[in-house]
Protein backbone atom coordinates (compact mmCIF):
# COMPACT_ATOMS: atom_id res chain seq x y z
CA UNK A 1 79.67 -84.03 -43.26
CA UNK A 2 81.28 -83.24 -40.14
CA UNK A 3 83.89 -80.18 -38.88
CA UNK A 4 87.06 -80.49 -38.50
CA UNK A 5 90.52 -78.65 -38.46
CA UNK A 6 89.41 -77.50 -41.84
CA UNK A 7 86.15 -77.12 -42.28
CA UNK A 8 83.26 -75.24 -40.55
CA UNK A 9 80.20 -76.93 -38.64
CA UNK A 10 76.98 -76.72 -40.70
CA UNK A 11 73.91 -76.22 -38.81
CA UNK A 12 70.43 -76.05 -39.46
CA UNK A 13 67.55 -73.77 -38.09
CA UNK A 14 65.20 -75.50 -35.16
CA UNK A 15 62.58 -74.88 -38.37
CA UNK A 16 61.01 -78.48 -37.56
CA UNK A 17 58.54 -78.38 -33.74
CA UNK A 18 59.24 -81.31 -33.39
CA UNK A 19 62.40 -81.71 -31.99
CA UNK A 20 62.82 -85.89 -32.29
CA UNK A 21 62.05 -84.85 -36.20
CA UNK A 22 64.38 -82.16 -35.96
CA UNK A 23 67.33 -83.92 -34.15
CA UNK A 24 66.66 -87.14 -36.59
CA UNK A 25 66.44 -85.02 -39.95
CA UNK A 26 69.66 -83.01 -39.08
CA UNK A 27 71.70 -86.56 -38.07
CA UNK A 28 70.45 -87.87 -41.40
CA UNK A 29 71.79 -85.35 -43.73
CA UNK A 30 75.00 -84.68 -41.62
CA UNK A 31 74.74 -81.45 -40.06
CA UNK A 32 76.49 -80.63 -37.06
CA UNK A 33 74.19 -78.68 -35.24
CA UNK A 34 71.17 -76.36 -34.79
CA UNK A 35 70.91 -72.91 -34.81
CA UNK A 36 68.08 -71.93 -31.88
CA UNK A 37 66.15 -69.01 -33.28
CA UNK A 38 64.09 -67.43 -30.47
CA UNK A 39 61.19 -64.78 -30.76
CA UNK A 40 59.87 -62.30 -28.55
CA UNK A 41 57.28 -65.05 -27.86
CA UNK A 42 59.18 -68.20 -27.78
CA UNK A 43 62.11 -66.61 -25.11
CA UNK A 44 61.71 -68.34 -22.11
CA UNK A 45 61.01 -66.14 -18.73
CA UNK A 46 59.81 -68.45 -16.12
CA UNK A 47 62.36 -70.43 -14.21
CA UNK A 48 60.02 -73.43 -15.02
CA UNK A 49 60.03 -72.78 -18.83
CA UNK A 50 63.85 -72.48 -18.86
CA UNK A 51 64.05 -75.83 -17.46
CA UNK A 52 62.21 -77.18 -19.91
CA UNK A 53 64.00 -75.34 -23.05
CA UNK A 54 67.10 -76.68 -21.23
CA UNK A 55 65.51 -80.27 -21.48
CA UNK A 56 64.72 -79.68 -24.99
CA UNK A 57 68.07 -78.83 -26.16
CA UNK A 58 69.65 -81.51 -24.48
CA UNK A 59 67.56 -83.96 -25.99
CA UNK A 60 69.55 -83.00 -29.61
CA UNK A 61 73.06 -83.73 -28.57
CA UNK A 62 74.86 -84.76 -30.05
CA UNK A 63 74.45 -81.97 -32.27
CA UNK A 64 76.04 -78.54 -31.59
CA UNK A 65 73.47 -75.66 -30.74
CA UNK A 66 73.98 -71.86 -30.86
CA UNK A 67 71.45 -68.68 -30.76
CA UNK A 68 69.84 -66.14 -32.46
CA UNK A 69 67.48 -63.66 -31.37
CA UNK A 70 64.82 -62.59 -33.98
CA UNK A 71 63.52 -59.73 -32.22
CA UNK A 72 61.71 -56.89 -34.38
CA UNK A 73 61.27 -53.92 -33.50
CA UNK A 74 63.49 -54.27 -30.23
CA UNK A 75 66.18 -51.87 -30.95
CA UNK A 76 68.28 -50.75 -27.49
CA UNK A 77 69.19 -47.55 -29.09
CA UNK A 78 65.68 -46.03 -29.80
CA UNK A 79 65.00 -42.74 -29.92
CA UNK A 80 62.22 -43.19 -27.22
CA UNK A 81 63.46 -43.80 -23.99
CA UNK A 82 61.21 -46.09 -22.69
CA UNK A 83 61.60 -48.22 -26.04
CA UNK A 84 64.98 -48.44 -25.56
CA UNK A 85 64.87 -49.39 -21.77
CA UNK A 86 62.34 -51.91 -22.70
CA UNK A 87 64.49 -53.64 -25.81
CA UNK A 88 67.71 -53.59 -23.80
CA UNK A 89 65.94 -55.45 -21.00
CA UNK A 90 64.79 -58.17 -23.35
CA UNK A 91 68.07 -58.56 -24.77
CA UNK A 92 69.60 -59.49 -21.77
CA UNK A 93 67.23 -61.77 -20.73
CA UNK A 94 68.04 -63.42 -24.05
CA UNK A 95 71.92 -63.41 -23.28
CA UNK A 96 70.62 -64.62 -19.11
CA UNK A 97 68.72 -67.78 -21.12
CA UNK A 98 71.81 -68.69 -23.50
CA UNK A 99 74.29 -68.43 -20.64
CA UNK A 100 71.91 -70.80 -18.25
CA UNK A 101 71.31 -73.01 -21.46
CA UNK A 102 75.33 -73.36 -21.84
CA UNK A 103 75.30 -71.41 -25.03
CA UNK A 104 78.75 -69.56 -25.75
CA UNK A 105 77.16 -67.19 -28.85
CA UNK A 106 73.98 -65.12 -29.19
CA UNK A 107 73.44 -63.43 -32.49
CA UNK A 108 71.38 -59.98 -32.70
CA UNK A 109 70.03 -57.42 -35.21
CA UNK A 110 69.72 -53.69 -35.37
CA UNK A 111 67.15 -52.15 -36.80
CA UNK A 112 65.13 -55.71 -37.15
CA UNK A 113 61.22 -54.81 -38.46
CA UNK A 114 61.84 -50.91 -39.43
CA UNK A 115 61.75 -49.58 -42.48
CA UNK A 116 63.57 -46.36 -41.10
CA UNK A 117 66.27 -45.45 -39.03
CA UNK A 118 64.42 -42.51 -37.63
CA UNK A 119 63.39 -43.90 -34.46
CA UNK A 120 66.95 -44.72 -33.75
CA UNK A 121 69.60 -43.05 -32.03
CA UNK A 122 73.39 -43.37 -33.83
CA UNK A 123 75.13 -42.50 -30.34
CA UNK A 124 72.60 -44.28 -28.35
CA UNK A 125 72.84 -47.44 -30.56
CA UNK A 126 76.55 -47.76 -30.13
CA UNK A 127 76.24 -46.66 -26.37
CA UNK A 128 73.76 -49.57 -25.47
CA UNK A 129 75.39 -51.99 -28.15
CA UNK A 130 78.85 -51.81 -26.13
CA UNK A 131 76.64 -52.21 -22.78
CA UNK A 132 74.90 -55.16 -23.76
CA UNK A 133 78.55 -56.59 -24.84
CA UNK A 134 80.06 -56.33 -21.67
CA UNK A 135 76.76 -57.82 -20.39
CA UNK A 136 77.38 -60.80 -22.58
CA UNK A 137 80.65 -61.25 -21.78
CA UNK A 138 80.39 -61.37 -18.44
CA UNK A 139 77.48 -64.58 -18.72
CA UNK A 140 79.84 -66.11 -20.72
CA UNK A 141 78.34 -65.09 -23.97
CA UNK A 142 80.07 -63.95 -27.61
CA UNK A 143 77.46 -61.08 -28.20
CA UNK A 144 77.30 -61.14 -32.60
CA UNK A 145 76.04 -58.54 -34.96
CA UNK A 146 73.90 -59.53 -37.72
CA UNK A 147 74.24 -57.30 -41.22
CA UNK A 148 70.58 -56.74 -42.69
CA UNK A 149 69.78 -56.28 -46.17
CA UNK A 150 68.67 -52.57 -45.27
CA UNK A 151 70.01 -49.93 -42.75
CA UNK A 152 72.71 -49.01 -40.63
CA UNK A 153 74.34 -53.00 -40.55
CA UNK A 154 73.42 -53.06 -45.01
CA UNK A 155 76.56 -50.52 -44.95
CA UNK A 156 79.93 -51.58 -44.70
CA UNK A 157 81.52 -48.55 -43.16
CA UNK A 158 78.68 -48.44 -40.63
CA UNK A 159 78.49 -51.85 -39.88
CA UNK A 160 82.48 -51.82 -39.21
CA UNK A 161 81.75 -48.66 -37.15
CA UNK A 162 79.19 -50.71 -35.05
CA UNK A 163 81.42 -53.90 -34.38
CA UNK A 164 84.74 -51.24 -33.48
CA UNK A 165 82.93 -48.91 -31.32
CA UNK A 166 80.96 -51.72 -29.03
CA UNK A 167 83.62 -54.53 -29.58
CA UNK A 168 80.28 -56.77 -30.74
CA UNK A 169 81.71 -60.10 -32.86
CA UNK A 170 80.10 -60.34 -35.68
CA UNK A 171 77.47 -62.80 -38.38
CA UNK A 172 77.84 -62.52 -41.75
CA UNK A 173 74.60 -62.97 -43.92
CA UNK A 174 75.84 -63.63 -47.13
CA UNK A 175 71.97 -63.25 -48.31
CA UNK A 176 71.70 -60.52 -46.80
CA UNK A 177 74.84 -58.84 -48.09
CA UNK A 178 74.77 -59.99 -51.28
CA UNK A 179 71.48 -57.74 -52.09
CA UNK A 180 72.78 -54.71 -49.94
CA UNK A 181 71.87 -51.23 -51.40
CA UNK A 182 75.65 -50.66 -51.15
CA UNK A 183 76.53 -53.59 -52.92
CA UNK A 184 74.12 -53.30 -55.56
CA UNK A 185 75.14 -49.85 -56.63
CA UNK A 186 78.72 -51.28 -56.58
CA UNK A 187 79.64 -48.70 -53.94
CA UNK A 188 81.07 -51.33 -51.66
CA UNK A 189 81.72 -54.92 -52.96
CA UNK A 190 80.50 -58.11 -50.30
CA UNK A 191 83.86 -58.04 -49.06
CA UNK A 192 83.96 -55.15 -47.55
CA UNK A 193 81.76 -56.68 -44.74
CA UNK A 194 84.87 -58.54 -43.64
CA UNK A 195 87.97 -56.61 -44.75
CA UNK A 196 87.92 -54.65 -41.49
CA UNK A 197 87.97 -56.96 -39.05
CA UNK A 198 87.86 -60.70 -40.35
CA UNK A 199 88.51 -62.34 -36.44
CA UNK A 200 85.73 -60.89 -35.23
CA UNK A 201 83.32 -62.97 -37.66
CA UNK A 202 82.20 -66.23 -35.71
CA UNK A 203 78.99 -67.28 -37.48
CA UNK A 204 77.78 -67.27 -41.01
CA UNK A 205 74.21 -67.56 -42.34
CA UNK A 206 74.40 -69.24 -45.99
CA UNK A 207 71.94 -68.70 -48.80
CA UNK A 208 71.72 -67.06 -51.88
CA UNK A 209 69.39 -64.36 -51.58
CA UNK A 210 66.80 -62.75 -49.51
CA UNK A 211 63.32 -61.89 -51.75
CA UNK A 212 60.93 -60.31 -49.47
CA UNK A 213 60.61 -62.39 -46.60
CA UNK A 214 62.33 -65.57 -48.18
CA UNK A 215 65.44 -67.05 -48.30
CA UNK A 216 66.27 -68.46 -51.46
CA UNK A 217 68.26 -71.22 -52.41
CA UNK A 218 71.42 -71.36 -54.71
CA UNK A 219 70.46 -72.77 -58.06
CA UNK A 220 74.86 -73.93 -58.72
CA UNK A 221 77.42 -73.99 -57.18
CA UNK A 222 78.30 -70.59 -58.92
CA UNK A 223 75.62 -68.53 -57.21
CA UNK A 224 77.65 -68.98 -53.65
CA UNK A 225 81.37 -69.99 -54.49
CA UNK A 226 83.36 -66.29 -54.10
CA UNK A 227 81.12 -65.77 -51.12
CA UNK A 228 82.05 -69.34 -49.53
CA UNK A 229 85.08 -68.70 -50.54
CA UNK A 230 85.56 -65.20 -48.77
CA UNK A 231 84.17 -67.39 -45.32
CA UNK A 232 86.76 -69.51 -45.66
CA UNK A 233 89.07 -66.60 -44.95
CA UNK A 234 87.48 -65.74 -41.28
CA UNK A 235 89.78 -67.56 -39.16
CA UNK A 236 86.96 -67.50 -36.10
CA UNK A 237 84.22 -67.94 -39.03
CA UNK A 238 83.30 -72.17 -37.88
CA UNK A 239 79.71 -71.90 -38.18
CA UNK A 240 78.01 -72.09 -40.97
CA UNK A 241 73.62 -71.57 -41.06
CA UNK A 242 71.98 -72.53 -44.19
CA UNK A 243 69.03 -69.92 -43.25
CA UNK A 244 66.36 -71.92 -45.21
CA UNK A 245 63.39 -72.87 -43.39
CA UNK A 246 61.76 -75.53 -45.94
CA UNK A 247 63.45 -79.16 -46.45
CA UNK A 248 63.68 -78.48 -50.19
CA UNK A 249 65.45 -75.62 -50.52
CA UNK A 250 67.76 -76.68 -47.20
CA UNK A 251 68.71 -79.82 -48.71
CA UNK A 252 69.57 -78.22 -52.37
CA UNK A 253 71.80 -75.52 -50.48
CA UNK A 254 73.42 -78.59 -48.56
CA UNK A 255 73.97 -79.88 -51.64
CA UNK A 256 75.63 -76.85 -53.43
CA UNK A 257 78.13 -76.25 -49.93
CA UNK A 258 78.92 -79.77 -50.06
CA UNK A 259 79.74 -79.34 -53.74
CA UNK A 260 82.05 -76.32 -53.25
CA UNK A 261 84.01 -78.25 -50.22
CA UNK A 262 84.55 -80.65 -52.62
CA UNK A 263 85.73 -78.73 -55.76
CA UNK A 264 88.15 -76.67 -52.98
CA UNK A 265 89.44 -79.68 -51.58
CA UNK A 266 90.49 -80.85 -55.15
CA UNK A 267 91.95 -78.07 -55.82
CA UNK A 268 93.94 -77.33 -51.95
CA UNK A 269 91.93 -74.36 -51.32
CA UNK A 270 90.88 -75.11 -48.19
CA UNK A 271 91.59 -73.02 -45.29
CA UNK A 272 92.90 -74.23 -41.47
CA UNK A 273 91.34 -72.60 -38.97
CA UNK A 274 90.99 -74.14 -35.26
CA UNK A 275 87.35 -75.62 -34.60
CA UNK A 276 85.38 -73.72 -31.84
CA UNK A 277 82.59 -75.09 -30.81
């Protein structure tokens, strides 16, 4: 399935090395494009090895690419300063890479590998968030904020506090949100991720729910609807990441968003929003 006027691209994570396999396996089952996770070791530095990542991504048009940082432990607004010097400087070498690659939106985490907000700074956080922002914007690059399933970004009212104060744009995990302590205590409902500021969401990562370390995969169509559904109401939202990292579970979650495009179609739910690549 392709995007159009109505519907949102559907990528897939570069979870196969092999990028012929990769670009052949995401033609075949009709994705649109490929969301480029890098890691602390995988981020290119070298002049040399940026040419070649450039090479690489070229070689998967025609499919769409975008980029996400999976940093841990790289938080700009830690406590120690040299931490924090250190994580912002990695960041914007990540945004420097996706601006030389052509890439118009970076996605990032707070809080990524802790299990405690201690080491981090509130002020400091939003201070170097809004920094590395207008850093972003000036390569060319839509800096996005990633909720978690635990910490400051697992909270609604923070979370909305983070995108306002640094004027970030924003990735919804529905996984992610869906098992947030303040959803599950049915202090704050998934919504509330959104209700804020809707425009500011350009990326979505689609699953059902996080376990651990995994992403799982929708069982029916019923395990994702209201959250597809609530998507379909971010009129910037046009990129859609089925998070799952294992050709089984990808392909039933294909299956399942395919089936709810469908049963909204049928029933004139869908929702016009203009296509950004």
């Amino acid at each position: 399935m392709t995007a159009n006027g109505n519907r949102p691209k559907l990528a897939c994570c570069n979870f196969i090395e092999d990028l012929g396999e990769l670009r052949a396996f995401a033609l075949e089952h009709g994705f649109d494009g490929i969301d480029w996770s890098f890691k602390p070791a995988t981020l290119p530095v070298r002049p040399a090895e940026q040419s070649r990542l450039l090479a690489a991504i070229r070689s998967l048009e025609p499919l769409a690419v975008r980029y996400h940082c999976a940093f841990p432990n790289t938080d700009p607004g830690a406590t120690a300063a040299a931490e924090a010097a250190q994580a912002t400087e990695r960041l914007r070498q990540a945004c420097r890479v996706v601006s030389k690659l052509g890439g118009r939106h970076l996605t990032m985490h707070i809080g990524l590998g802790l299990e405690s907000t201690v080491p981090l700074s509130w002020d400091r956080t939003v201070a170097a968030l809004g920094e590395l922002v207008r850093f972003a914007d000036n390569l060319g690059v839509g800096l996005c904020l990633e909720n978690l399933a635990w910490g400051w970004t697992s909270r609604p009212e923070l979370y909305e506090k983070l995108i306002r104060k640094s004027g970030a744009r924003a990735t919804l995990d529905i996984g992610h949100a869906r098992v947030s302590p303040s959803v599950q205590s049915r202090q704050y409902e998934v919504e509330d991720f959104v209700a804020p500021h809707p425009e500011r969401f350009l990326n979505a990562h689609v699953y059902h729910l996080e376990e651990g370390d995994r992403h799982l995969p929708p069982a029916r169509l019923f395990d994702l609807e209201d959250r597809l559904r609530l998507l379909q109401t971010l009129p910037a939202c046009d990129w859609w990441v089925l998070e799952l990292r294992e050709k089984g579970p990808l392909l039933q979650t294909l299956q399942v968003v395919r089936a709810y495009f469908e049963t909204a179609a049928a029933a004139g739910e869908e929702t016009p929003r203009a296509a950004q690549a």
